[in-house]
PDB file of N, CA and C in Angstrom:
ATOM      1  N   UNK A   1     -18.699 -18.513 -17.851  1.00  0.00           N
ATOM      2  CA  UNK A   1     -18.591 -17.665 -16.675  1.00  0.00           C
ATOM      3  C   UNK A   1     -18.702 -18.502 -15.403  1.00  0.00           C
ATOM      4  N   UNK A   2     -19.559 -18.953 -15.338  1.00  0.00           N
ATOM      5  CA  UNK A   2     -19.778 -20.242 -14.562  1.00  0.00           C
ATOM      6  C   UNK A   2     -18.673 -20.963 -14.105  1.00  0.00           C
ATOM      7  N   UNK A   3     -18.151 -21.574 -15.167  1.00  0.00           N
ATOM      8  CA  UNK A   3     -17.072 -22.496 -14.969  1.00  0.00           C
ATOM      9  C   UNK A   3     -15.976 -21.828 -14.509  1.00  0.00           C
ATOM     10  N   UNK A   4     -15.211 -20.664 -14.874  1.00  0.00           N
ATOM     11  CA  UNK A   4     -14.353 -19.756 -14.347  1.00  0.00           C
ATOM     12  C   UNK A   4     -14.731 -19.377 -12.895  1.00  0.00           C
ATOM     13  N   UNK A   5     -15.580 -19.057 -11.691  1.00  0.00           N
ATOM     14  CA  UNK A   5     -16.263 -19.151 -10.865  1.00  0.00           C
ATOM     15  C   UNK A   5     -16.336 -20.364  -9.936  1.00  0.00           C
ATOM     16  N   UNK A   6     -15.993 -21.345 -10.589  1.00  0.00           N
ATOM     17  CA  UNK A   6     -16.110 -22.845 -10.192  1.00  0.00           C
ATOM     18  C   UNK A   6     -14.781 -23.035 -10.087  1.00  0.00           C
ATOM     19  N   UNK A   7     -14.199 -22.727 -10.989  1.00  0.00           N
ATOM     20  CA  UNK A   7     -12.512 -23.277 -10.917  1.00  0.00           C
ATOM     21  C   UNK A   7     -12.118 -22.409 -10.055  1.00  0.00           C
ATOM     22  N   UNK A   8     -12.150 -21.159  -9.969  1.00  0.00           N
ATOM     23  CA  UNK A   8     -11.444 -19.841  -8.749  1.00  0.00           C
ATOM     24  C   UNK A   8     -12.150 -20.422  -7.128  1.00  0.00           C
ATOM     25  N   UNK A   9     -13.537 -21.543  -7.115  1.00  0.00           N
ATOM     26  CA  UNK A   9     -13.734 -21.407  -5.844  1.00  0.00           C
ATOM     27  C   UNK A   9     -12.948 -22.724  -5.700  1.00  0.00           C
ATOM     28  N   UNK A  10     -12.721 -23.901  -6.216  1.00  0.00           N
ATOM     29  CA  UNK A  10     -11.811 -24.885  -6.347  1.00  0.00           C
ATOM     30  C   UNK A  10     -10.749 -24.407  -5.539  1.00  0.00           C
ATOM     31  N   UNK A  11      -9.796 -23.754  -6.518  1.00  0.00           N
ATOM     32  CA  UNK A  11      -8.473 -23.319  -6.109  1.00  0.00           C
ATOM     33  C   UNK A  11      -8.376 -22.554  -4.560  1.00  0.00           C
ATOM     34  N   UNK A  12      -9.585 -22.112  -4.870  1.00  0.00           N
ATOM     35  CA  UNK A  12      -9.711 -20.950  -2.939  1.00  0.00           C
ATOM     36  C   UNK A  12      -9.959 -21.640  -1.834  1.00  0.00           C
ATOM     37  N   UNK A  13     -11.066 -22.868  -1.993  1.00  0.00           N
ATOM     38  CA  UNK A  13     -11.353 -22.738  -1.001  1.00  0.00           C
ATOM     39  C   UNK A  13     -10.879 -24.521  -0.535  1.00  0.00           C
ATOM     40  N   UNK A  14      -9.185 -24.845  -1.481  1.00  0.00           N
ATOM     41  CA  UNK A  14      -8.344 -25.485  -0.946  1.00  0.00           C
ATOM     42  C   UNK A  14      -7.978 -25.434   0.511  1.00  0.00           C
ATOM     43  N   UNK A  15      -7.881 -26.929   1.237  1.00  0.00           N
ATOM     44  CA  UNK A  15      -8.001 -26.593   2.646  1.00  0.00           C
ATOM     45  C   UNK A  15      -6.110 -26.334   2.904  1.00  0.00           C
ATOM     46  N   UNK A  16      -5.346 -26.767   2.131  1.00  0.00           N
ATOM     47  CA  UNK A  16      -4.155 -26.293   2.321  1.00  0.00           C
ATOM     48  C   UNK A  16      -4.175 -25.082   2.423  1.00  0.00           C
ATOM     49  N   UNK A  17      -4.290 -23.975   1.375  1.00  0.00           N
ATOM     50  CA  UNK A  17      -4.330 -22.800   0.944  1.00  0.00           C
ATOM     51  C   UNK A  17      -5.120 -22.084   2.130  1.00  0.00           C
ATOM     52  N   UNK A  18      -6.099 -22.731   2.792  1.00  0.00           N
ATOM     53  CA  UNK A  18      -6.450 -21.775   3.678  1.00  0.00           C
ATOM     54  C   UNK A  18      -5.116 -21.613   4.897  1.00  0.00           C
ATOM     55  N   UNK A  19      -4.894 -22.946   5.283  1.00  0.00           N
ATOM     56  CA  UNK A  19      -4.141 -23.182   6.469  1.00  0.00           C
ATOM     57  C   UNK A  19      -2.729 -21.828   5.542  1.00  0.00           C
ATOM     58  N   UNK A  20      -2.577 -22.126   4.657  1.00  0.00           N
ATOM     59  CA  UNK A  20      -1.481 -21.100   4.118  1.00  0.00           C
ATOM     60  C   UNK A  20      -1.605 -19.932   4.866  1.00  0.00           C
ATOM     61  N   UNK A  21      -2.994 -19.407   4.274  1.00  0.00           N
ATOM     62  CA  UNK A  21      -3.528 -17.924   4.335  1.00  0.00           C
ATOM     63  C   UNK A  21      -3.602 -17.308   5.505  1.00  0.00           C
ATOM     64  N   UNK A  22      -3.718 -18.536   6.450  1.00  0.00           N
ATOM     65  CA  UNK A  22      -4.158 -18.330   8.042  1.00  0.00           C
ATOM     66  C   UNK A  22      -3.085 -18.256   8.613  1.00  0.00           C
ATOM     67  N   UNK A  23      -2.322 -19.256   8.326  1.00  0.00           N
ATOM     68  CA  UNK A  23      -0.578 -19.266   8.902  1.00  0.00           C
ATOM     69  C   UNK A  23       0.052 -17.952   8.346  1.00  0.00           C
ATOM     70  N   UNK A  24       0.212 -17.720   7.028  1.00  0.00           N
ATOM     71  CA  UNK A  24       0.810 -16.134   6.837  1.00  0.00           C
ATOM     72  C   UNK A  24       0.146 -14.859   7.600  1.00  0.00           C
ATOM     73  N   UNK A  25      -0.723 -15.241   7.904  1.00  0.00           N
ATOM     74  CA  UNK A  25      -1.702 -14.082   8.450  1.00  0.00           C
ATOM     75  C   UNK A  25      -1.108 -13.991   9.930  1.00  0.00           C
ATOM     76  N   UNK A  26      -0.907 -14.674  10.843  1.00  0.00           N
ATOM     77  CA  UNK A  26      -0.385 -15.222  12.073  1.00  0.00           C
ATOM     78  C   UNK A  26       1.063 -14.516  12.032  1.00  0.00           C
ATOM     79  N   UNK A  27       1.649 -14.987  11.023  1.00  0.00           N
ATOM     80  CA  UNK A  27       3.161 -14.706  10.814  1.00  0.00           C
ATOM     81  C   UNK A  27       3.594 -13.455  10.930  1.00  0.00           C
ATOM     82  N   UNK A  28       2.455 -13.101   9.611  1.00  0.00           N
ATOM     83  CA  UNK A  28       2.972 -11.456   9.500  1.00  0.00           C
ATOM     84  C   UNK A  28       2.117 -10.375  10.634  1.00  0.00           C
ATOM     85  N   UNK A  29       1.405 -11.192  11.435  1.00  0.00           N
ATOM     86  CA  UNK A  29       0.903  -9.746  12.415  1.00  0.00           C
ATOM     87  C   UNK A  29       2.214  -9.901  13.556  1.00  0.00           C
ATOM     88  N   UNK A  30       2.646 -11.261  13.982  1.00  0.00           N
ATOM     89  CA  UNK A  30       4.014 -11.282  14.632  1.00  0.00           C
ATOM     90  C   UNK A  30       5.327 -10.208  13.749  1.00  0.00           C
ATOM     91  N   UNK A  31       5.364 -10.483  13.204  1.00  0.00           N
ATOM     92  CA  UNK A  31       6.550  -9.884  12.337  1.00  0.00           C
ATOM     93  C   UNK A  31       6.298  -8.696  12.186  1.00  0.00           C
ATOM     94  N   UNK A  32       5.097  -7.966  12.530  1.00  0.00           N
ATOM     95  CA  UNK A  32       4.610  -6.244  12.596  1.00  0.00           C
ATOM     96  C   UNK A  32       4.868  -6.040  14.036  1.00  0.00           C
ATOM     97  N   UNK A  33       4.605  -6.944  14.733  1.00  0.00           N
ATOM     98  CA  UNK A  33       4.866  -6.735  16.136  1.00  0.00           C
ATOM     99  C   UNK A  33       6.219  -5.851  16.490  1.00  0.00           C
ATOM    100  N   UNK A  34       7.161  -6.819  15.814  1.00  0.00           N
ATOM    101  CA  UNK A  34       8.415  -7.085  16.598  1.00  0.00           C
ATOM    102  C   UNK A  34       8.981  -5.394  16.100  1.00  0.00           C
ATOM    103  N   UNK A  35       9.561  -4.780  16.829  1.00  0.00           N
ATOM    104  CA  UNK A  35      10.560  -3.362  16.854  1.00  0.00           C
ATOM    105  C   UNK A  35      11.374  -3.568  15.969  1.00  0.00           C
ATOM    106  N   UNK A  36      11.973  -2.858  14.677  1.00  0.00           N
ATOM    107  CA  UNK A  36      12.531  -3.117  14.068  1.00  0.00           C
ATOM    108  C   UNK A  36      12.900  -3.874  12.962  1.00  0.00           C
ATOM    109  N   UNK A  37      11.451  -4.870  12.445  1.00  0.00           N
ATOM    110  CA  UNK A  37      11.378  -5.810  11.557  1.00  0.00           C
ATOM    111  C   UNK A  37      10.716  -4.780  10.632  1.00  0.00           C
ATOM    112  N   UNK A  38      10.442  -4.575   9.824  1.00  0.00           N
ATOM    113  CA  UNK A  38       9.162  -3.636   8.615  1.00  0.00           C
ATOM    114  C   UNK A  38       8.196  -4.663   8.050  1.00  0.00           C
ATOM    115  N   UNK A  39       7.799  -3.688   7.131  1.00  0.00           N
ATOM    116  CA  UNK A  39       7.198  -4.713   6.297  1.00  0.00           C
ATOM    117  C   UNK A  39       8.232  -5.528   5.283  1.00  0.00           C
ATOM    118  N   UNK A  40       9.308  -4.673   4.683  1.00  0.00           N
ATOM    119  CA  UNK A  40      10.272  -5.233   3.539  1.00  0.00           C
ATOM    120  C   UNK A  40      10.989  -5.945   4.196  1.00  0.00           C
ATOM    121  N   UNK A  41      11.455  -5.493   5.271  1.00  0.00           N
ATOM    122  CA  UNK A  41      12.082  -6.898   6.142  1.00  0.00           C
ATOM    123  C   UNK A  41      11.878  -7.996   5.670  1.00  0.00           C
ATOM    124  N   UNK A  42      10.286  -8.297   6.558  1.00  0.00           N
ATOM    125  CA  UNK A  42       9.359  -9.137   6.418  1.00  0.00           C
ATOM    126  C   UNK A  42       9.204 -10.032   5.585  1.00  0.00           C
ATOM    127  N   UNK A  43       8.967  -8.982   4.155  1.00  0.00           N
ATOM    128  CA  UNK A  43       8.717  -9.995   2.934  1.00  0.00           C
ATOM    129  C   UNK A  43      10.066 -10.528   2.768  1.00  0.00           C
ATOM    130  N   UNK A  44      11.625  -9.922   2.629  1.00  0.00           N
ATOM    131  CA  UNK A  44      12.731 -10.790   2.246  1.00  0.00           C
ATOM    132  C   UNK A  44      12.928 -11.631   3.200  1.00  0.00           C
ATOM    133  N   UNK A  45      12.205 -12.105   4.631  1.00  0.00           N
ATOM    134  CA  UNK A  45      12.725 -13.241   5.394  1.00  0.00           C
ATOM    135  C   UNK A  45      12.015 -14.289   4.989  1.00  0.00           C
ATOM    136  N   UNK A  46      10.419 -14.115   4.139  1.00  0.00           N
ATOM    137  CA  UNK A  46       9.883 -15.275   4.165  1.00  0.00           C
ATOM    138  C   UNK A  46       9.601 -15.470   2.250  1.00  0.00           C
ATOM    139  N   UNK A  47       9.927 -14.557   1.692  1.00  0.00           N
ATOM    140  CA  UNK A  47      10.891 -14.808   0.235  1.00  0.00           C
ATOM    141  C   UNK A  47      11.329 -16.770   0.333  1.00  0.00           C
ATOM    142  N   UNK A  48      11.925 -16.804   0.619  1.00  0.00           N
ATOM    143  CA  UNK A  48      12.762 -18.108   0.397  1.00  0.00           C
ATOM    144  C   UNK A  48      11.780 -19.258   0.738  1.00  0.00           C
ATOM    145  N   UNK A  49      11.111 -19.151   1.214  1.00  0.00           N
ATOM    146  CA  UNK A  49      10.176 -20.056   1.698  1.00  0.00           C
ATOM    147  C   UNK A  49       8.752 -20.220   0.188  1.00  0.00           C
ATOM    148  N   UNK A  50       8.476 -19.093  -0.597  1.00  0.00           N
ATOM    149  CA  UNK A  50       7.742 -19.355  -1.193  1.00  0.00           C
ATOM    150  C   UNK A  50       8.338 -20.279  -2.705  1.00  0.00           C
ATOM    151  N   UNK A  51       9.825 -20.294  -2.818  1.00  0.00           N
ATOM    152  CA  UNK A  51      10.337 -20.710  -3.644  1.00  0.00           C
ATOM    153  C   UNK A  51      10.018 -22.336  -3.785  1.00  0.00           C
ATOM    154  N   UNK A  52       9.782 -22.482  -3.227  1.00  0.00           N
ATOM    155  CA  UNK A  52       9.593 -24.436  -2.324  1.00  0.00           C
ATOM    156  C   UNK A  52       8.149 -24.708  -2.842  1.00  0.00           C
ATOM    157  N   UNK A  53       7.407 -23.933  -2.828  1.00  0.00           N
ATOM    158  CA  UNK A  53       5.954 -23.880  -3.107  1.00  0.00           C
ATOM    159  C   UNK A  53       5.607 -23.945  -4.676  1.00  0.00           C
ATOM    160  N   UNK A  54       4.492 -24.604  -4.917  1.00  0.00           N
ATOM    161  CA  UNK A  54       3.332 -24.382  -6.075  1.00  0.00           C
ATOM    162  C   UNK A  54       3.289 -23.366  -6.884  1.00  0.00           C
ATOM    163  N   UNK A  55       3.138 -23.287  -7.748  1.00  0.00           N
ATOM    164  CA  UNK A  55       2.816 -21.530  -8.445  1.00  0.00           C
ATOM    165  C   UNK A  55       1.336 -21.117  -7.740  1.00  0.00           C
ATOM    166  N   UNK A  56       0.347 -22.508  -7.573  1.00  0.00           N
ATOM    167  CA  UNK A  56      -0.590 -21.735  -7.339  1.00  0.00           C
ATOM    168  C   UNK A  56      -0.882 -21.356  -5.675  1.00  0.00           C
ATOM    169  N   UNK A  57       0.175 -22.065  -5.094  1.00  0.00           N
ATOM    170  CA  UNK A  57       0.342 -22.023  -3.332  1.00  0.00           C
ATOM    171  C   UNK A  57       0.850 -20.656  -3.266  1.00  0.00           C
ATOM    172  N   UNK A  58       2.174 -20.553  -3.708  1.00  0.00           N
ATOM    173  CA  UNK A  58       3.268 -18.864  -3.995  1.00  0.00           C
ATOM    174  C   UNK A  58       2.497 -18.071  -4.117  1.00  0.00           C
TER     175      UNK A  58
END
């Protein structure tokens, strides 16, 4: 249990993965902003971008 706990805070509290989390976070309150973008918009503009990525970054 332990070790499962250890490996999930590993993977989380990657300093890439934050800058990820923080940058999508940024992104998508812009992209709620804007008149006319949605949410599904949204996700198919930045779709293509997760393809490039990690399984565990994606």
């Amino acid at each position: 249990m332990l070790e499962a706990l250890q490996a999930m805070g590993s993977v989380v509290l990657d300093p890439f993965l934050l800058l990820l989390i923080f940058a999508t976070t940024i992104i998508g309150v812009v992209i709620g902003v804007l008149p006319g973008i949605g949410a599904t918009t949204g996700a198919a503009l930045l779709l293509p971008f997760t393809l490039t990525m990690s399984p565990v970054h994606a």
